[in-house]
C-alpha atoms as a PDB file:
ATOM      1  CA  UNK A   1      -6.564 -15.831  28.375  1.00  0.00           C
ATOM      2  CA  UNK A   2      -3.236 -14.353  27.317  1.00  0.00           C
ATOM      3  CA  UNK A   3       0.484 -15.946  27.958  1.00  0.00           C
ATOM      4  CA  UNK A   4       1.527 -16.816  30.823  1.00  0.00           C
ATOM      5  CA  UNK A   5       4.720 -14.486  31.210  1.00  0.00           C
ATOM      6  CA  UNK A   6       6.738 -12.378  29.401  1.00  0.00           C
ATOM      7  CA  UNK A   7       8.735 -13.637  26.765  1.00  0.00           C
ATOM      8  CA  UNK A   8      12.604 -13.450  26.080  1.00  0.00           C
ATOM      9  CA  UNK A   9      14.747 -13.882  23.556  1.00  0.00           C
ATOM     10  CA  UNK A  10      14.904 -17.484  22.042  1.00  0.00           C
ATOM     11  CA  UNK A  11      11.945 -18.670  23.844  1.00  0.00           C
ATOM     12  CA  UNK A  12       8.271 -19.705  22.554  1.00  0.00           C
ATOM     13  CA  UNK A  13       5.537 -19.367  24.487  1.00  0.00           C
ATOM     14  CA  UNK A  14       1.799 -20.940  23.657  1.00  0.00           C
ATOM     15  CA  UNK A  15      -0.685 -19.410  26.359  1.00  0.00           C
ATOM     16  CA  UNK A  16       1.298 -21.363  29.030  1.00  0.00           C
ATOM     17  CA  UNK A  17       3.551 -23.555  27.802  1.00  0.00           C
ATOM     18  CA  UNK A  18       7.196 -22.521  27.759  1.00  0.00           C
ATOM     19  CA  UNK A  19       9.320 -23.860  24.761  1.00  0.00           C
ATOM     20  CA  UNK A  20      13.249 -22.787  23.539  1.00  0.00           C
ATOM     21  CA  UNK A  21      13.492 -22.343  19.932  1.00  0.00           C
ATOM     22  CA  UNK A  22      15.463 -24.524  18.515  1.00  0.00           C
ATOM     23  CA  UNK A  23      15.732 -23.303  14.874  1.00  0.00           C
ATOM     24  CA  UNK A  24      15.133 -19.891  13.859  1.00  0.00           C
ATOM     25  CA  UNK A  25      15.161 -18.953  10.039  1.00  0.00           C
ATOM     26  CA  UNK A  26      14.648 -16.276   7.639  1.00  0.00           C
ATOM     27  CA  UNK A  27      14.324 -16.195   3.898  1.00  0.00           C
ATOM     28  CA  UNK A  28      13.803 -13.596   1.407  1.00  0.00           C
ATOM     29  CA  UNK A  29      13.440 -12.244  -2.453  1.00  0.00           C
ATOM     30  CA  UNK A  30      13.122  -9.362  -3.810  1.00  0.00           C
ATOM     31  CA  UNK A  31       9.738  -8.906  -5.992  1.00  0.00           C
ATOM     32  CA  UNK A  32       9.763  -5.200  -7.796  1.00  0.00           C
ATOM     33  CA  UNK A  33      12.121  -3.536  -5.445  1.00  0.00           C
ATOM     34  CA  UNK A  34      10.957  -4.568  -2.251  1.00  0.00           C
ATOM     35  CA  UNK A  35      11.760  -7.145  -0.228  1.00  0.00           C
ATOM     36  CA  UNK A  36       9.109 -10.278   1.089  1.00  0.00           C
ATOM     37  CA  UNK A  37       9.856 -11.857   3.829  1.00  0.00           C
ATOM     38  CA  UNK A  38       9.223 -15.342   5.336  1.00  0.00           C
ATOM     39  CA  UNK A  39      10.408 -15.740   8.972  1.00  0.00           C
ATOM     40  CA  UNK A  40      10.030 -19.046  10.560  1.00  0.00           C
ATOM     41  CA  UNK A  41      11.251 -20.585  14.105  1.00  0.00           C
ATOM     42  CA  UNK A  42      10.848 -23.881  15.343  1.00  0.00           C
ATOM     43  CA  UNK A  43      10.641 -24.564  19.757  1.00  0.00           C
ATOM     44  CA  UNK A  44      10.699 -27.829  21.906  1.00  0.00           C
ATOM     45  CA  UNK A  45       9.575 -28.371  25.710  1.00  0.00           C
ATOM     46  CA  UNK A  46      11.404 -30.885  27.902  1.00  0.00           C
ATOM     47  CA  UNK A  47       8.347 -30.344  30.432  1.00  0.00           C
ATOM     48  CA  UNK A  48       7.476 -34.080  31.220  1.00  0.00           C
ATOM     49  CA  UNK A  49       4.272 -32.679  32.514  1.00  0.00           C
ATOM     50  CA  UNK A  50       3.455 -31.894  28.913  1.00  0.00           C
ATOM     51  CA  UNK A  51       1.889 -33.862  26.759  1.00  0.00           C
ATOM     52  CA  UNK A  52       4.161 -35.056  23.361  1.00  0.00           C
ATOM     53  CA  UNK A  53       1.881 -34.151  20.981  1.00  0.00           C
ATOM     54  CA  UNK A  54       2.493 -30.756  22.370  1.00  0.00           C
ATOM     55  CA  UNK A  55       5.877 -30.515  22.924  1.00  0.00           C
ATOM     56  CA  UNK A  56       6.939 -29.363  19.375  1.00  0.00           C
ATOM     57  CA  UNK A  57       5.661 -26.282  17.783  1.00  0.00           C
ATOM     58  CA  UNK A  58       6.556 -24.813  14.271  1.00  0.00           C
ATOM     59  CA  UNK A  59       5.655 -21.125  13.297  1.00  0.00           C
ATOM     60  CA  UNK A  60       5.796 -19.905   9.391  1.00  0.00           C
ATOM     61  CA  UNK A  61       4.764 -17.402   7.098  1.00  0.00           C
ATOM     62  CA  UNK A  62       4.208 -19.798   3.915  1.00  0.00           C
ATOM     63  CA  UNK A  63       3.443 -17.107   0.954  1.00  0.00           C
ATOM     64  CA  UNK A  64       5.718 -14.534   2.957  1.00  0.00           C
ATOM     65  CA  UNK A  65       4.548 -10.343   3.160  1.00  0.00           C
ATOM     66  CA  UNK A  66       5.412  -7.555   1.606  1.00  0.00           C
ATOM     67  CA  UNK A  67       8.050  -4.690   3.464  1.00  0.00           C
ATOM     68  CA  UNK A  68       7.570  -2.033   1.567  1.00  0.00           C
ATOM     69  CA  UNK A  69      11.135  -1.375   1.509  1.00  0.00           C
ATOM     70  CA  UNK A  70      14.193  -2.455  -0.223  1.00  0.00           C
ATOM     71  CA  UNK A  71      16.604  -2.430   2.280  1.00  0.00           C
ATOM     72  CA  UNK A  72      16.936  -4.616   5.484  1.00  0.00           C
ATOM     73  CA  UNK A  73      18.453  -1.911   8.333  1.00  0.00           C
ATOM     74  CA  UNK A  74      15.476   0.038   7.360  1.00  0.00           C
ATOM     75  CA  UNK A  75      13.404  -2.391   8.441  1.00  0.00           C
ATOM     76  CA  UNK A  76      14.497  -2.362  12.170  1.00  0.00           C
ATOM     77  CA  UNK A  77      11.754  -0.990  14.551  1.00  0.00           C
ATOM     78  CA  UNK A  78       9.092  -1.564  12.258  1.00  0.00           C
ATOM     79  CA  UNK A  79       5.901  -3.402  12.683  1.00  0.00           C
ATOM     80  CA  UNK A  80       3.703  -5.523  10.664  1.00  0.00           C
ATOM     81  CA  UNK A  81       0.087  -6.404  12.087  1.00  0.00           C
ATOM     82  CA  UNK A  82      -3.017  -8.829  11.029  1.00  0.00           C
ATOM     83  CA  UNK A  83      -6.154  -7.782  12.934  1.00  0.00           C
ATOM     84  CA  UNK A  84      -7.529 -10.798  10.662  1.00  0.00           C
ATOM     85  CA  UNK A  85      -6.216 -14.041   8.701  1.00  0.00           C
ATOM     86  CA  UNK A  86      -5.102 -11.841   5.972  1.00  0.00           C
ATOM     87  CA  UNK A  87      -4.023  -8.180   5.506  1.00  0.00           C
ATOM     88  CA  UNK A  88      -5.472  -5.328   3.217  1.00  0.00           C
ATOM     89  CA  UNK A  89      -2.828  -6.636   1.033  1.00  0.00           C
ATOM     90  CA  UNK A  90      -4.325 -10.547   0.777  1.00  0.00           C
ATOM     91  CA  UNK A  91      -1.430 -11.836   2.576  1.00  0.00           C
ATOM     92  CA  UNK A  92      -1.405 -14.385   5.450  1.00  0.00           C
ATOM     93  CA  UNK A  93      -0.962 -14.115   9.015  1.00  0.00           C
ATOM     94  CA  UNK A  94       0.848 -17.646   9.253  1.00  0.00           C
ATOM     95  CA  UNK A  95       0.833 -20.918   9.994  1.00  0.00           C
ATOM     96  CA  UNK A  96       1.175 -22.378  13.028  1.00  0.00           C
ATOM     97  CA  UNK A  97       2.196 -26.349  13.189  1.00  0.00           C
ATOM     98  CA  UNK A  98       1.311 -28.224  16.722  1.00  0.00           C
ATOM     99  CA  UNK A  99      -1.293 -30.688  15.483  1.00  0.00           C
ATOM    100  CA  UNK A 100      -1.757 -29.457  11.909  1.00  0.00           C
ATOM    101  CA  UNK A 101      -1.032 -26.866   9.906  1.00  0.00           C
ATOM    102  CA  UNK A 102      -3.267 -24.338  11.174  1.00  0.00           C
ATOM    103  CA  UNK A 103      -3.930 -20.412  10.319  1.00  0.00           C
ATOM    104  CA  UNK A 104      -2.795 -17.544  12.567  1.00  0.00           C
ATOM    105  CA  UNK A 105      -6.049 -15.775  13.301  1.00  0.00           C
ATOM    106  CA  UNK A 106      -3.941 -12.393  14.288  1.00  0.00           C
ATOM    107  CA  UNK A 107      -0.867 -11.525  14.457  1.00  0.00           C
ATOM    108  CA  UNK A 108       2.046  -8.656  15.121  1.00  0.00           C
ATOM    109  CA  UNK A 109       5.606  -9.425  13.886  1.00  0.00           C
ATOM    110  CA  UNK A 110       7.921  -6.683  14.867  1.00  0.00           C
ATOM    111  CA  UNK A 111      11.654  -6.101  13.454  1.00  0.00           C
ATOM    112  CA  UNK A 112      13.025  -5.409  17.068  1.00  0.00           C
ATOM    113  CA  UNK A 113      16.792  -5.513  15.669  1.00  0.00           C
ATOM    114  CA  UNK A 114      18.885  -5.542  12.690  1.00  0.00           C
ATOM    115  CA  UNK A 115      22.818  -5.394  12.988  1.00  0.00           C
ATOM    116  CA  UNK A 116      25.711  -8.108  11.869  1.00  0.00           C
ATOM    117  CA  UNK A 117      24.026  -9.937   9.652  1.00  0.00           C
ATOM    118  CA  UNK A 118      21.262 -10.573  12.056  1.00  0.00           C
ATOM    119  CA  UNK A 119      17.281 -10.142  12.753  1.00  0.00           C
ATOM    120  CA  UNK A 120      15.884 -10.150  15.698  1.00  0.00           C
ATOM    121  CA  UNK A 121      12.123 -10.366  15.340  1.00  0.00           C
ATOM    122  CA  UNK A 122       9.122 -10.633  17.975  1.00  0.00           C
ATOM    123  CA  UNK A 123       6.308 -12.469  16.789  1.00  0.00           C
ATOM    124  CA  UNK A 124       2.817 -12.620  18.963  1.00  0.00           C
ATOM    125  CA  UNK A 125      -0.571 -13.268  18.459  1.00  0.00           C
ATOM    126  CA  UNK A 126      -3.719 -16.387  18.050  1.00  0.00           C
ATOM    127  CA  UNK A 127      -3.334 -18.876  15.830  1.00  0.00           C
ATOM    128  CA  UNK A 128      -5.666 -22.106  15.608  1.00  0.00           C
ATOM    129  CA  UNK A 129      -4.425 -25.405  17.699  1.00  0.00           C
ATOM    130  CA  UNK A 130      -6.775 -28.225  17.487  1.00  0.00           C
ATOM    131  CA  UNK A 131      -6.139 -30.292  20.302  1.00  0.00           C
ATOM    132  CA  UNK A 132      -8.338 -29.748  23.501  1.00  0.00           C
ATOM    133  CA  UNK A 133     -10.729 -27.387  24.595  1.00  0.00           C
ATOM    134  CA  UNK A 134      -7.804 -25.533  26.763  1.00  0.00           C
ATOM    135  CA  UNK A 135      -6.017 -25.600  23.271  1.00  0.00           C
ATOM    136  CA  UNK A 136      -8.255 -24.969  20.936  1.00  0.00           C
ATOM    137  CA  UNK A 137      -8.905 -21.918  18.316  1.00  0.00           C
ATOM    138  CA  UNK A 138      -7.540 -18.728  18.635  1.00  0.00           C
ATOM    139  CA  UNK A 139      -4.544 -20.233  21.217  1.00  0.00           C
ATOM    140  CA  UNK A 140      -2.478 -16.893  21.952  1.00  0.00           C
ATOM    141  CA  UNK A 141       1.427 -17.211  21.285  1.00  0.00           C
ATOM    142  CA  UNK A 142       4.532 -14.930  21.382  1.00  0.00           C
ATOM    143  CA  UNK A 143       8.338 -15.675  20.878  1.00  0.00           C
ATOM    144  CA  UNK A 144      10.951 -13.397  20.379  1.00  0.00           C
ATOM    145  CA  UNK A 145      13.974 -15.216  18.185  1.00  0.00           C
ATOM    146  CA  UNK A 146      17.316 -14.185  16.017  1.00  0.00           C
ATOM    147  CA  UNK A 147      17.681 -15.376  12.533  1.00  0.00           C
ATOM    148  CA  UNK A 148      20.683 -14.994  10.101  1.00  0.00           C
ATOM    149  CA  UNK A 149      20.125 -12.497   6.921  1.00  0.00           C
ATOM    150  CA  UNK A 150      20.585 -14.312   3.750  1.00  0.00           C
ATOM    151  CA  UNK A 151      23.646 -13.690   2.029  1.00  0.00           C
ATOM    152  CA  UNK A 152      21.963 -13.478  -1.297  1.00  0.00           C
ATOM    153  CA  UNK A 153      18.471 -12.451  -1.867  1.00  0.00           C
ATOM    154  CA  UNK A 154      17.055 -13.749  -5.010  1.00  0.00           C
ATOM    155  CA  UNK A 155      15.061 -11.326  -7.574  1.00  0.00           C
ATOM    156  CA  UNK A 156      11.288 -12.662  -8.099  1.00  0.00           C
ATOM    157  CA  UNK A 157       9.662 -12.305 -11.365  1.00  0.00           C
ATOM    158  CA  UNK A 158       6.110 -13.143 -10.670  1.00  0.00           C
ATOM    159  CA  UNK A 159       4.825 -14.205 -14.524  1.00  0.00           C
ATOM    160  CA  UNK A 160       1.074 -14.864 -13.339  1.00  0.00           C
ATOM    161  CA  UNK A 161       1.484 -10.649 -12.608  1.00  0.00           C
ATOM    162  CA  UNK A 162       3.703  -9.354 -15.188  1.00  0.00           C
ATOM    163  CA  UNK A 163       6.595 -10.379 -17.241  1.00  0.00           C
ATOM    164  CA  UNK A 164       8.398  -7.987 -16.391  1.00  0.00           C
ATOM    165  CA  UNK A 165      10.145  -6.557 -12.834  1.00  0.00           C
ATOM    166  CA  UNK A 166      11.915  -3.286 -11.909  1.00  0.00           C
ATOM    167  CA  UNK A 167      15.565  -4.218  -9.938  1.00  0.00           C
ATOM    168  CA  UNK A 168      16.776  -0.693  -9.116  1.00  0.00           C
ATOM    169  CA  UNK A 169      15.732   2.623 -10.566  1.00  0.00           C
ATOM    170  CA  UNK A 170      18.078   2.437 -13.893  1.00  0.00           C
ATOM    171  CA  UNK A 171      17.678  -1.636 -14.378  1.00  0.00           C
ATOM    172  CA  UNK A 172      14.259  -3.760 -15.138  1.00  0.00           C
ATOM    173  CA  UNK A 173      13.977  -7.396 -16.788  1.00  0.00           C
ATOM    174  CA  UNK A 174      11.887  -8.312 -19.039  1.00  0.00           C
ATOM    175  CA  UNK A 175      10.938 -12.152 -20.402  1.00  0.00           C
ATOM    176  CA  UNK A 176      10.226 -12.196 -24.223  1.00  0.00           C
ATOM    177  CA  UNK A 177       8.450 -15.569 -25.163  1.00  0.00           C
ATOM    178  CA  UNK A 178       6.535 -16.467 -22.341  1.00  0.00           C
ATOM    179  CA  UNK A 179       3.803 -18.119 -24.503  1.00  0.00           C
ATOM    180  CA  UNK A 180       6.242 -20.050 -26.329  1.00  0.00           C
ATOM    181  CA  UNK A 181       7.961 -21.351 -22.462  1.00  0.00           C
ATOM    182  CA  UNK A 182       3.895 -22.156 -21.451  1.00  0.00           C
ATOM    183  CA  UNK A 183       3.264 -24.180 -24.122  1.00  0.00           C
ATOM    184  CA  UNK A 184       6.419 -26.743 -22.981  1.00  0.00           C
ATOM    185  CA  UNK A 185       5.475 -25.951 -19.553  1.00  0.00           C
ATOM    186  CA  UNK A 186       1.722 -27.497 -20.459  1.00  0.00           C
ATOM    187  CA  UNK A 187       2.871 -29.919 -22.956  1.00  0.00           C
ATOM    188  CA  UNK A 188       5.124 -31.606 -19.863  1.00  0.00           C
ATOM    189  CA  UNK A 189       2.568 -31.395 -17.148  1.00  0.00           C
ATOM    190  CA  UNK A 190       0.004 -33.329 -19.424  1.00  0.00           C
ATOM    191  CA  UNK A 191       2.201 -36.054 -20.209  1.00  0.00           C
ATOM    192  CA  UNK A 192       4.138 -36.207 -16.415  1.00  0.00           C
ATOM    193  CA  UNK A 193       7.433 -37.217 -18.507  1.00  0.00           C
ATOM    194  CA  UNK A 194       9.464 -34.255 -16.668  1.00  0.00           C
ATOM    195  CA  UNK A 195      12.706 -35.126 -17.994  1.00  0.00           C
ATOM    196  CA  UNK A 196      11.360 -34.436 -21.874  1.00  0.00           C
ATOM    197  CA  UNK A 197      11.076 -30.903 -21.122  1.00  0.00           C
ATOM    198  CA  UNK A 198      13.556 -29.177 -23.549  1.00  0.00           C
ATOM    199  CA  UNK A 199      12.853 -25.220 -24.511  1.00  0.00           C
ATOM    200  CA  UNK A 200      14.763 -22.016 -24.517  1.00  0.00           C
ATOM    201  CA  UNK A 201      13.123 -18.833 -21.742  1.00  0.00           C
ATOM    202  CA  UNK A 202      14.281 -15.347 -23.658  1.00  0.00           C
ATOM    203  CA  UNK A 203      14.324 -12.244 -21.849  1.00  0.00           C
ATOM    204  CA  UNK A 204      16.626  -9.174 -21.713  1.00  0.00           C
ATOM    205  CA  UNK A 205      18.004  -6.938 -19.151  1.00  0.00           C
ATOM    206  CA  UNK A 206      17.699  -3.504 -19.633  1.00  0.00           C
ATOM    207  CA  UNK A 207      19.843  -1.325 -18.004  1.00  0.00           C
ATOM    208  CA  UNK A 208      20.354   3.007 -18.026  1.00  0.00           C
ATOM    209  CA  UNK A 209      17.962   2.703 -21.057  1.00  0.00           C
ATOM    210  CA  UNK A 210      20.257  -0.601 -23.029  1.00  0.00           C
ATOM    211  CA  UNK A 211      19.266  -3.465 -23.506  1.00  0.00           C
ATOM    212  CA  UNK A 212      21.164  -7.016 -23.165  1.00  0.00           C
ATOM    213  CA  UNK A 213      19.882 -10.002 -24.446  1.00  0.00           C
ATOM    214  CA  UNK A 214      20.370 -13.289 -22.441  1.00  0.00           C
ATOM    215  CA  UNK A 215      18.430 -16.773 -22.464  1.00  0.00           C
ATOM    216  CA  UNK A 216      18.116 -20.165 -20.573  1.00  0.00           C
ATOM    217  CA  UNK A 217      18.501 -23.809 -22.269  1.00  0.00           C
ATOM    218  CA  UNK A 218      16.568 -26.162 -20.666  1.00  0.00           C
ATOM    219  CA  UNK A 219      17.531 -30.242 -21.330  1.00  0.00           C
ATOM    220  CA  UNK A 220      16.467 -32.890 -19.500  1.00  0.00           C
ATOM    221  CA  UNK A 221      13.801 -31.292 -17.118  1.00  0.00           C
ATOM    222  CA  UNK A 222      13.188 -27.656 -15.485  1.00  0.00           C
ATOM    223  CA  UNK A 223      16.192 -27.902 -13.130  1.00  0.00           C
ATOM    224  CA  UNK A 224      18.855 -28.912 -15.547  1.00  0.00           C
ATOM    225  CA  UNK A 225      19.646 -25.491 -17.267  1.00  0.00           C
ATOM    226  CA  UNK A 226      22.243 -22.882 -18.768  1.00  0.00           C
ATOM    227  CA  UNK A 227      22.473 -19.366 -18.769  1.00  0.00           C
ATOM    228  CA  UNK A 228      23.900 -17.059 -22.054  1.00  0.00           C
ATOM    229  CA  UNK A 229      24.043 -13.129 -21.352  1.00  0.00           C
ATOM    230  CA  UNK A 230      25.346 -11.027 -23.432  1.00  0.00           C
ATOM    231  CA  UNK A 231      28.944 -10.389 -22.845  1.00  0.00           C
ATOM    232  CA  UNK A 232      28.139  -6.401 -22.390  1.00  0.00           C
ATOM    233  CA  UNK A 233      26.463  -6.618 -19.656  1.00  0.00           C
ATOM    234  CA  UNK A 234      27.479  -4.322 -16.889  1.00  0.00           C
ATOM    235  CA  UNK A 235      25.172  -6.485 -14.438  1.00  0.00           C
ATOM    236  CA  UNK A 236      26.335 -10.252 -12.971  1.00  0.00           C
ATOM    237  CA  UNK A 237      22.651 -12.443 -13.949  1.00  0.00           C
ATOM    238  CA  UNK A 238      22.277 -15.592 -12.745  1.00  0.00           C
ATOM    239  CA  UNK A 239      19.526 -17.635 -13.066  1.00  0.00           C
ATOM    240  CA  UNK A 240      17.869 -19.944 -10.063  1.00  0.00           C
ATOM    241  CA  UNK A 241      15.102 -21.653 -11.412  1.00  0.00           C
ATOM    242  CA  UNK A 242      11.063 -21.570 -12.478  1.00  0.00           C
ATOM    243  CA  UNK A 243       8.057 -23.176 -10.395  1.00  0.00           C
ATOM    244  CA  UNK A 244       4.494 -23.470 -11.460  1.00  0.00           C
ATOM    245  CA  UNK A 245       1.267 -24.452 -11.660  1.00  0.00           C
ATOM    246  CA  UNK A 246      -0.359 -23.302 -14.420  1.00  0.00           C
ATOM    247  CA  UNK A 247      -3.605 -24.688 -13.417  1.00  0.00           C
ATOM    248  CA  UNK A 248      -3.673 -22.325 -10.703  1.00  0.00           C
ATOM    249  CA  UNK A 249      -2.014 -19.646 -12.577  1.00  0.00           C
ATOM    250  CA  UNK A 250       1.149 -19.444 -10.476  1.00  0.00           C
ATOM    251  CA  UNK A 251       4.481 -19.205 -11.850  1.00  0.00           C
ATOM    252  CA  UNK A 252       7.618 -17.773 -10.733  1.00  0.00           C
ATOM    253  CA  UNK A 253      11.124 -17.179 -11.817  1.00  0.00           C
ATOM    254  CA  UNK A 254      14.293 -16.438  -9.720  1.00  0.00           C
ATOM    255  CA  UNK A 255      17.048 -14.695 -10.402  1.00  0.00           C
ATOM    256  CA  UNK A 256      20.052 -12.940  -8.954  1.00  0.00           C
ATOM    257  CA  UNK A 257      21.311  -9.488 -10.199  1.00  0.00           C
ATOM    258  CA  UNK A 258      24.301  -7.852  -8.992  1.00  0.00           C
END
């Protein structure tokens, strides 16, 4: 069965069940010149006839998908499509959230328009529901929603990968003592006392072939830090903060570079 009617702008629609979105978002980085996205809406019903534990739905893309382009008008009119759970490229369809988190089985999101510091994005396809035969696996969906472009787009160094990332084609980063950061990182998440992590993350920014030094003190835990660039530097670096889990070999840093 597919939906029920055609969908229009700010509405949700799960095989036949009409919802409004209610909160549209999109977020972004940047991860070696091209930019990831995670879009994400939120819809209600007020439909009495339906029943409250399906009158809420919440669509994501958790681990977000690459572009394959660095710029966001570019992106208007394209499409990106999941025949499957995940791409060629290991990335997700989504997650759709009704009863549970559940996986989009396939899926089409399509950049329908970009202008004023907007996206408009259509999103379609089956995702997993859970909760009755009627609504079961493989429910089909489609909404069509406008989300606000981040004003800043933070720059994703991926250190499981590489520790290093290209910005632009003169200007690349580059972290020096990531073995000496990993062993606080391990020391702290075998004792669980987060607020005794204290270490220093090098790393230099090399631009039209120079390079500028900078580093991050860390006191008191992994969010309580300062930056120190070198004065020289004809690029503004700021620094937004490290996650991980080395036990599953993830960990990212975040920075933005204008």
């Amino acid at each position: 069965m597919k939906i029920s009617k055609n969908v229009s702008e700010g509405e949700f629609i799960l095989k036949d069940i009409l919802y409004h979105v209610t909160y549209p978002s999109l977020c972004a980085h940047y991860q070696d010149m091209e930019l990831v996205l995670f879009p994400e809406v939120e819809a209600e019903t007020k439909d009495e006839k339906v029943e409250y534990e399906m009158s809420s739905v919440r669509l994501y893309h958790n681990n977000g998908f690459h572009t394959h382009t660095s710029d966001f008008k570019s992106l208007q009119g394209k499409k990106f499509v999941w025949k499957n759970e995940y791409n060629r490229d290991e990335e997700e369809a989504g997650t759709l959230y009704v009863q549970e988190h559940e996986a989009v089985r396939e899926g089409t999101i399509e950049i329908q328009k970009v202008e004023n510091g907007q996206m408009t994005i259509k999103w379609s396809g089956r995702a997993d529901v859970g909760w009755s035969r009627k609504y079961g696996s493989k429910v089909p969906f489609e909404t069509v929603f406008t989300a606000k472009i981040p004003a800043s787009v933070p720059y994703i160094l991926d250190a499981s990968k590489s520790v290093r990332m290209t910005i632009d084609d003169k200007t690349a980063l580059e972290i020096l003592n990531l073995e000496e950061f990993n062993e606080e990182v391990m020391r702290v998440s075998e004792s669980r006392v987060w607020d005794s992590f204290h270490t220093v993350l090098k790393f230099r920014l090399i631009h039209a072939k120079e390079e500028y030094p900078g580093e991050v003190l860390f006191t008191n835990g992994k969010n309580n830090f300062e930056l120190k660039m070198e004065k020289a530097c004809p690029k503004k670096v700021e620094f937004k903060g490290v996650d991980y889990n080395l036990r599953v070999n993830y960990e990212v840093f975040r920075f933005e570079i204008s």
